[in-house]
PDB file of N, CA and C in Angstrom:
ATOM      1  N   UNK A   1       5.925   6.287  -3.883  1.00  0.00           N
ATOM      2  CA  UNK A   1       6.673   5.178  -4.386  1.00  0.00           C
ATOM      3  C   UNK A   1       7.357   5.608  -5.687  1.00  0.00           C
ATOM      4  N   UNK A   2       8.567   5.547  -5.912  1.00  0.00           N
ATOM      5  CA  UNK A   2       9.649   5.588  -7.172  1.00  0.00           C
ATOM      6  C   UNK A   2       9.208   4.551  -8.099  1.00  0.00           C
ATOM      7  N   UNK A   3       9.367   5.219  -9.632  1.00  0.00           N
ATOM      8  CA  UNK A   3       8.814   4.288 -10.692  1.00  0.00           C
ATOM      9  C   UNK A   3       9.958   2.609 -10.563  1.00  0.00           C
ATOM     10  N   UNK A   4      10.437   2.643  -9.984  1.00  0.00           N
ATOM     11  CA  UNK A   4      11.318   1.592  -9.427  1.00  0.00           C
ATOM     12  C   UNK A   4      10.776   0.844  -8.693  1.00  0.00           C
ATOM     13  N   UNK A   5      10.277   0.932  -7.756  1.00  0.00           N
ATOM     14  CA  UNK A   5       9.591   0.124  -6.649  1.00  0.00           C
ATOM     15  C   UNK A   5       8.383  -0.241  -7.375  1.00  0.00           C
ATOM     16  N   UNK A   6       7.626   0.817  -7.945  1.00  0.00           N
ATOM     17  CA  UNK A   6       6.508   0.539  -8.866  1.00  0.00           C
ATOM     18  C   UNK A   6       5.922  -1.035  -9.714  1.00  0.00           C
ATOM     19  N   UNK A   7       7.911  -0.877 -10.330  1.00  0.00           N
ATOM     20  CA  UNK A   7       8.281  -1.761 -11.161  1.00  0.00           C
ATOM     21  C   UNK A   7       7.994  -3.446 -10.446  1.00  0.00           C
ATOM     22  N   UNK A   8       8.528  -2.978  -9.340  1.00  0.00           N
ATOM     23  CA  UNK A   8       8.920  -4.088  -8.392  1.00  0.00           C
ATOM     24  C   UNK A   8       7.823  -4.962  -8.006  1.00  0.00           C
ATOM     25  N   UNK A   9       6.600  -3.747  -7.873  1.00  0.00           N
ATOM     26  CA  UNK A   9       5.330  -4.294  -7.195  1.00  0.00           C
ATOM     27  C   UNK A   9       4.760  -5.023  -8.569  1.00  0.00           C
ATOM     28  N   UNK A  10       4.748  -4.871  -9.418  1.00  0.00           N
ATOM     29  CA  UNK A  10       4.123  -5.589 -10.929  1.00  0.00           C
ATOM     30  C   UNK A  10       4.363  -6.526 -10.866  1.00  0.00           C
ATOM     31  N   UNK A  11       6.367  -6.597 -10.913  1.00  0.00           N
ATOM     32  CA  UNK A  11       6.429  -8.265 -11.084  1.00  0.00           C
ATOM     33  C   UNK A  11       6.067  -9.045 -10.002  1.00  0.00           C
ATOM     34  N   UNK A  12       5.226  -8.937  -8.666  1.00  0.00           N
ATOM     35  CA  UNK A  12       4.920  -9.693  -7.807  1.00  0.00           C
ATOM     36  C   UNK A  12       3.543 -10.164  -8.096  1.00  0.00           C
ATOM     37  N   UNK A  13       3.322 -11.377  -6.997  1.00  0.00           N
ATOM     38  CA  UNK A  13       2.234 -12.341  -7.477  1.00  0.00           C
ATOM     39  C   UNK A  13       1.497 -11.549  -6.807  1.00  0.00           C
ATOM     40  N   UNK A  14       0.269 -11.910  -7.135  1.00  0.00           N
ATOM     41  CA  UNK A  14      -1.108 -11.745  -6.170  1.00  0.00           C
ATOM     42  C   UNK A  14      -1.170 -12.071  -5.190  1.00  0.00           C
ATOM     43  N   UNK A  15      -0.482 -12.969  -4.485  1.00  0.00           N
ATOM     44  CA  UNK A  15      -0.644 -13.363  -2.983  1.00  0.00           C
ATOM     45  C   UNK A  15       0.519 -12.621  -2.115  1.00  0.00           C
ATOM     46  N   UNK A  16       1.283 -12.158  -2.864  1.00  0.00           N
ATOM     47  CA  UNK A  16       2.072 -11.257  -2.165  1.00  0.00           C
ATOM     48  C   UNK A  16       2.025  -9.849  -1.965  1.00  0.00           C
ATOM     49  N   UNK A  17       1.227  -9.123  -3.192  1.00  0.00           N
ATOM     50  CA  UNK A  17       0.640  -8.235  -3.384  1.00  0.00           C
ATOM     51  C   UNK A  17      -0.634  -7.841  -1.457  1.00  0.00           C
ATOM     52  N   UNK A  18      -1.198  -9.040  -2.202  1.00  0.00           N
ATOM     53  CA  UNK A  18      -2.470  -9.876  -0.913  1.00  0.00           C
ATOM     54  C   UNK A  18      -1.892  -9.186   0.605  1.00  0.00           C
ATOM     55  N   UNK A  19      -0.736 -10.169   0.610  1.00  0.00           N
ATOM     56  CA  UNK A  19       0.025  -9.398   2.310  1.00  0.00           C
ATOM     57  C   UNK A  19       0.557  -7.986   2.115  1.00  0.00           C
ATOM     58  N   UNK A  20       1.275  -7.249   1.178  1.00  0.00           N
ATOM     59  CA  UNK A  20       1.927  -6.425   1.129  1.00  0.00           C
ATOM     60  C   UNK A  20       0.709  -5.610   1.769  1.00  0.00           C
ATOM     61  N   UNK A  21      -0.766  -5.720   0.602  1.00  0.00           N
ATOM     62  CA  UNK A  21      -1.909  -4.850   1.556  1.00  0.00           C
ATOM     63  C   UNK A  21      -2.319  -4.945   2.718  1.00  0.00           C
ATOM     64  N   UNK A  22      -1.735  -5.940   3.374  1.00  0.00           N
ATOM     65  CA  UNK A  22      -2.685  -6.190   4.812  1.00  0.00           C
ATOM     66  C   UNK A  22      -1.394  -5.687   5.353  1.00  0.00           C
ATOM     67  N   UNK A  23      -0.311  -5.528   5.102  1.00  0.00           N
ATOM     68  CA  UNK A  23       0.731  -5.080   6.156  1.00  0.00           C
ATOM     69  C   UNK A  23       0.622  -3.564   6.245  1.00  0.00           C
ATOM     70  N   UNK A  24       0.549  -2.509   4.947  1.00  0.00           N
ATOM     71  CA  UNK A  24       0.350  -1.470   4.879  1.00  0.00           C
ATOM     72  C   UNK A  24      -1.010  -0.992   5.510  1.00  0.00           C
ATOM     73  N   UNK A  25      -1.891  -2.060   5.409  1.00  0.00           N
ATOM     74  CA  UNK A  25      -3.275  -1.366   6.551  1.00  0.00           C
ATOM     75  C   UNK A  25      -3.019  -1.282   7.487  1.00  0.00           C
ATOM     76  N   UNK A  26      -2.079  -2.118   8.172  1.00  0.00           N
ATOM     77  CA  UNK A  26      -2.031  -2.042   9.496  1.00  0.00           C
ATOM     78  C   UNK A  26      -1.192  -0.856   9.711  1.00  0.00           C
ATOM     79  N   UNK A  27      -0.119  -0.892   9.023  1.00  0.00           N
ATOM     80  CA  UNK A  27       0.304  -0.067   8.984  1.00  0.00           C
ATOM     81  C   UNK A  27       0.094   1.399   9.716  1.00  0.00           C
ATOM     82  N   UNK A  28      -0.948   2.099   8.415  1.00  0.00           N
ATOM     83  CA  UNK A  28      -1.874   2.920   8.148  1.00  0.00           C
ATOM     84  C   UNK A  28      -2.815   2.809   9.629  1.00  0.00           C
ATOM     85  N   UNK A  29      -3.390   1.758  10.130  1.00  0.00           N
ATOM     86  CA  UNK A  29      -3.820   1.928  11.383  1.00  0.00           C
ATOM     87  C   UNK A  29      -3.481   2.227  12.241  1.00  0.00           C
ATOM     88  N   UNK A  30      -2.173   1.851  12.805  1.00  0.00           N
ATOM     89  CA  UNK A  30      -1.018   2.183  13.850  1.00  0.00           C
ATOM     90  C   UNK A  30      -0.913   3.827  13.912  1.00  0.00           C
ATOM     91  N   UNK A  31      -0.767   4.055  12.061  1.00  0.00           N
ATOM     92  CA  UNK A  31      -0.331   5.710  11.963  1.00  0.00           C
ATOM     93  C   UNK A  31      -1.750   6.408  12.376  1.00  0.00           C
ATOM     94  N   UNK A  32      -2.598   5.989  12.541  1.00  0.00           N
ATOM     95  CA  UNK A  32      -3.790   6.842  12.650  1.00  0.00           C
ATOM     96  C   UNK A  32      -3.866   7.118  14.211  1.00  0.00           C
ATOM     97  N   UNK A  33      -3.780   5.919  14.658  1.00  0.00           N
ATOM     98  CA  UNK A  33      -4.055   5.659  16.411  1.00  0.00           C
ATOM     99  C   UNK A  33      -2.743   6.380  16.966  1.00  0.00           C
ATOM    100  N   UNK A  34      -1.830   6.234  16.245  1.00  0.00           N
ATOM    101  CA  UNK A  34      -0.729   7.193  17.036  1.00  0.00           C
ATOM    102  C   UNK A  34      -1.153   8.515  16.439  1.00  0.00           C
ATOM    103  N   UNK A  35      -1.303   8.914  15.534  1.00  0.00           N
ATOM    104  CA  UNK A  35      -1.907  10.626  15.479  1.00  0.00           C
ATOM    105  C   UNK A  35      -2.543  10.681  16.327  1.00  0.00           C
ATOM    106  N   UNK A  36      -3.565  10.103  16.597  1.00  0.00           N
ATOM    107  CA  UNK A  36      -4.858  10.711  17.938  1.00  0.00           C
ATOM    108  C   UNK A  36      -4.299  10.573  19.112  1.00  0.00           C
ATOM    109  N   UNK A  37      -3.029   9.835  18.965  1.00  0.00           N
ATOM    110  CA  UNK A  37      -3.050  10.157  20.380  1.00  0.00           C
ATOM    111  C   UNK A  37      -1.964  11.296  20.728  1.00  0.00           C
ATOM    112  N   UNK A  38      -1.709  12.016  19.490  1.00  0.00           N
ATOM    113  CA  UNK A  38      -0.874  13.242  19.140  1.00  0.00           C
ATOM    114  C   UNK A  38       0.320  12.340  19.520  1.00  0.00           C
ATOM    115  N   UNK A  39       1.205  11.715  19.284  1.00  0.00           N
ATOM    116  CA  UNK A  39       2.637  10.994  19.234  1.00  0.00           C
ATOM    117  C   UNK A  39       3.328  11.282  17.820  1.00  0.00           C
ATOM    118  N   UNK A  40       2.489  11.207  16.739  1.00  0.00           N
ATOM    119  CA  UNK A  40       3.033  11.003  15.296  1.00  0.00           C
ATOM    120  C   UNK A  40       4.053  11.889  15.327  1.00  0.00           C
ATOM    121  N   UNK A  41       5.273  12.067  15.156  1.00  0.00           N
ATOM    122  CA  UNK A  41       6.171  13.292  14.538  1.00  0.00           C
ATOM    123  C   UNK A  41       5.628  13.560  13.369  1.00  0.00           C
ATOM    124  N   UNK A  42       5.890  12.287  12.823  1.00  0.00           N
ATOM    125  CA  UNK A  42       6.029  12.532  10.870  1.00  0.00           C
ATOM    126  C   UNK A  42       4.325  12.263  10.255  1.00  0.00           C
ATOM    127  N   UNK A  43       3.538  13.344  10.482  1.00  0.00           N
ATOM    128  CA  UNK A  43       1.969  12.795   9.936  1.00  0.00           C
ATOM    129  C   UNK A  43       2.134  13.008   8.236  1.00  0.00           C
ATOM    130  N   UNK A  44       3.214  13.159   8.133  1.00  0.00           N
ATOM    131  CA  UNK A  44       3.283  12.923   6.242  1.00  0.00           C
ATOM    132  C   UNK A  44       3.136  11.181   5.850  1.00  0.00           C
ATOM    133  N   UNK A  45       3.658  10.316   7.134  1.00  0.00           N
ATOM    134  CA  UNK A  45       3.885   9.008   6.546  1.00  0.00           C
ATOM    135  C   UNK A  45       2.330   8.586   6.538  1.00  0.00           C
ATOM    136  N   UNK A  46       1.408   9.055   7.079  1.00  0.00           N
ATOM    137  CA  UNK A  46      -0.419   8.451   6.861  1.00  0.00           C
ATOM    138  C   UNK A  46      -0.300   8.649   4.959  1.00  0.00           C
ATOM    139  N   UNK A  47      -0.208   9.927   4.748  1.00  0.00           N
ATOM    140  CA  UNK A  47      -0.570  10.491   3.087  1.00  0.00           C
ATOM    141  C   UNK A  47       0.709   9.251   2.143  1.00  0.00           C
ATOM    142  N   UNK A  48       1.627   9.011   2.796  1.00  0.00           N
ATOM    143  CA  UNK A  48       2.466   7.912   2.080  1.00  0.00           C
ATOM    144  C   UNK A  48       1.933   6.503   2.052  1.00  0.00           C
ATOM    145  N   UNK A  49       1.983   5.920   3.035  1.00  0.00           N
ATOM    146  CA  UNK A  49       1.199   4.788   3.176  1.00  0.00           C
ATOM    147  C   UNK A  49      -0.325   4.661   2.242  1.00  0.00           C
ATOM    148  N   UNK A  50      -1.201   5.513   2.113  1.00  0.00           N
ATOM    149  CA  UNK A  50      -2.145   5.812   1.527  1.00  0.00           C
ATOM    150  C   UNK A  50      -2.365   5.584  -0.092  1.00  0.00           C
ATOM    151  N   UNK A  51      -0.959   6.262   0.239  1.00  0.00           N
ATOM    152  CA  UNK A  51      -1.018   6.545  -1.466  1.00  0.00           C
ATOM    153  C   UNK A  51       0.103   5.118  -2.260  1.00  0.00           C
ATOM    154  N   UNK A  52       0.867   4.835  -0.890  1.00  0.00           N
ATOM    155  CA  UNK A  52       1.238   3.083  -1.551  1.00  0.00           C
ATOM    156  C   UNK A  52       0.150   2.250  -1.741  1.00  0.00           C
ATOM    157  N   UNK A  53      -1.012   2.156  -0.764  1.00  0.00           N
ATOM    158  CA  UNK A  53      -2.158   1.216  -0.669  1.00  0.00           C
ATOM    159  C   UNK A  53      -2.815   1.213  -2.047  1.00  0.00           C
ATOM    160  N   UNK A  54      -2.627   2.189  -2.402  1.00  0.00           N
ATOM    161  CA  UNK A  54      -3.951   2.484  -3.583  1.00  0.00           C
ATOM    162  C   UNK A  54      -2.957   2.100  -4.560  1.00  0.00           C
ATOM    163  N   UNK A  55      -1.971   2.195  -4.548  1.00  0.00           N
ATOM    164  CA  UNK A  55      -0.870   1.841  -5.859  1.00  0.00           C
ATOM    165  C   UNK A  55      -1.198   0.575  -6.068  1.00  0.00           C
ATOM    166  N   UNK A  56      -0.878  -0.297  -5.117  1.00  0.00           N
ATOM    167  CA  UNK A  56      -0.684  -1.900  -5.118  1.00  0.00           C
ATOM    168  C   UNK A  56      -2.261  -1.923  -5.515  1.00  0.00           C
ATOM    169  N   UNK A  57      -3.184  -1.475  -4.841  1.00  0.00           N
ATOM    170  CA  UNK A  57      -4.302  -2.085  -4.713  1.00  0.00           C
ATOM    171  C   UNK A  57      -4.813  -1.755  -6.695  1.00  0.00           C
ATOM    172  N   UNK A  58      -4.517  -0.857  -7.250  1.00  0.00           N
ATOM    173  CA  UNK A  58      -4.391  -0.744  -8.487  1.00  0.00           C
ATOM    174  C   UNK A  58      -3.667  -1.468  -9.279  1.00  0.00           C
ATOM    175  N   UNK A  59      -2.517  -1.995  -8.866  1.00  0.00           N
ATOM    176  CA  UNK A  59      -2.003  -2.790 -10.042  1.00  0.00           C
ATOM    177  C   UNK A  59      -2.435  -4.512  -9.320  1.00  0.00           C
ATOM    178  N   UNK A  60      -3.319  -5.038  -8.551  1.00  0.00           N
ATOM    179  CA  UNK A  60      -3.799  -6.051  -8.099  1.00  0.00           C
ATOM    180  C   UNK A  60      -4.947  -6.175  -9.045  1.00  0.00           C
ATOM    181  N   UNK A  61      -5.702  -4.718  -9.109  1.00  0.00           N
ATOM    182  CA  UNK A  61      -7.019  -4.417 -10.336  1.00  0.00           C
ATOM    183  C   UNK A  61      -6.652  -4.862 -11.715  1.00  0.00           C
ATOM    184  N   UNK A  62      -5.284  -4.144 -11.929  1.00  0.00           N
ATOM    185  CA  UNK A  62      -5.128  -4.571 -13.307  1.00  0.00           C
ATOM    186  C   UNK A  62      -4.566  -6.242 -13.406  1.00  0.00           C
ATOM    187  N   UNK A  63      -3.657  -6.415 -12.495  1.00  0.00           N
ATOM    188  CA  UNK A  63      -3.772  -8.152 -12.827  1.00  0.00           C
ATOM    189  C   UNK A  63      -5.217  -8.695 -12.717  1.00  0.00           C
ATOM    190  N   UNK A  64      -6.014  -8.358 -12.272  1.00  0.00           N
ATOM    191  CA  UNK A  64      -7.308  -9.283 -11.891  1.00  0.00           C
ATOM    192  C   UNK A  64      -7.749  -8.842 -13.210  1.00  0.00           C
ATOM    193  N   UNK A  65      -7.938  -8.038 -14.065  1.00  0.00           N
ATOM    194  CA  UNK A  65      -8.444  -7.850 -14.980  1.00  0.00           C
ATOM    195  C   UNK A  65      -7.944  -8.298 -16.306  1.00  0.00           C
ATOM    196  N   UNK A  66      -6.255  -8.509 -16.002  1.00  0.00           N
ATOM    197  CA  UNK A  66      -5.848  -8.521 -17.100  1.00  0.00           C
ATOM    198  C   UNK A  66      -5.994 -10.456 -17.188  1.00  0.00           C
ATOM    199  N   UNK A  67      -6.314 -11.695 -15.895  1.00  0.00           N
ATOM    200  CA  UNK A  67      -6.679 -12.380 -15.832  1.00  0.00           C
ATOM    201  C   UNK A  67      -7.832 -12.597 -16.142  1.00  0.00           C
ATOM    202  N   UNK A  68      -9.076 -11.928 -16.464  1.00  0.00           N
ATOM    203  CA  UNK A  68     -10.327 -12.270 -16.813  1.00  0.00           C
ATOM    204  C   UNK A  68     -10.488 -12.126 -18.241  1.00  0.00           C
ATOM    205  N   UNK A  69     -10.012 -11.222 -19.193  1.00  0.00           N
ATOM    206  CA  UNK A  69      -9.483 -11.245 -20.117  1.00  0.00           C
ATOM    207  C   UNK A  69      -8.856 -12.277 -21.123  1.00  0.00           C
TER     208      UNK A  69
END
């Protein structure tokens, strides 16, 4: 993700954040089940998806934290 999109994901709420993660799991699931079944062309997009999940799911941490605070 570009420090742009980055940007993008901050200013969103928590409940959108909320779906953005459940869309990228699935995501991420689809990409897995199509690797095994050797279809994937592009097995770089699992390590992308991955590494968006953990982005969002990090700046969801820091709003939740910066709410308890």
């Amino acid at each position: 993700m570009k420090k742009q999109q980055l940007a993008e994901i901050r200013s969103k709420s928590s409940s959108e954040l909320a779906q953005m993660t459940a869309d990228l799991a699935a995501k991420l699931t689809t990409a897995y089940l199509t690797k095994s079944a050797r279809k994937l062309q592009n097995t770089s997009m699992i390590k992308n998806f991955r590494r968006d999940l953990a982005q969002i799911k990090t700046v969801m941490a820091e709003k939740n934290q910066e709410s308890k605070s």
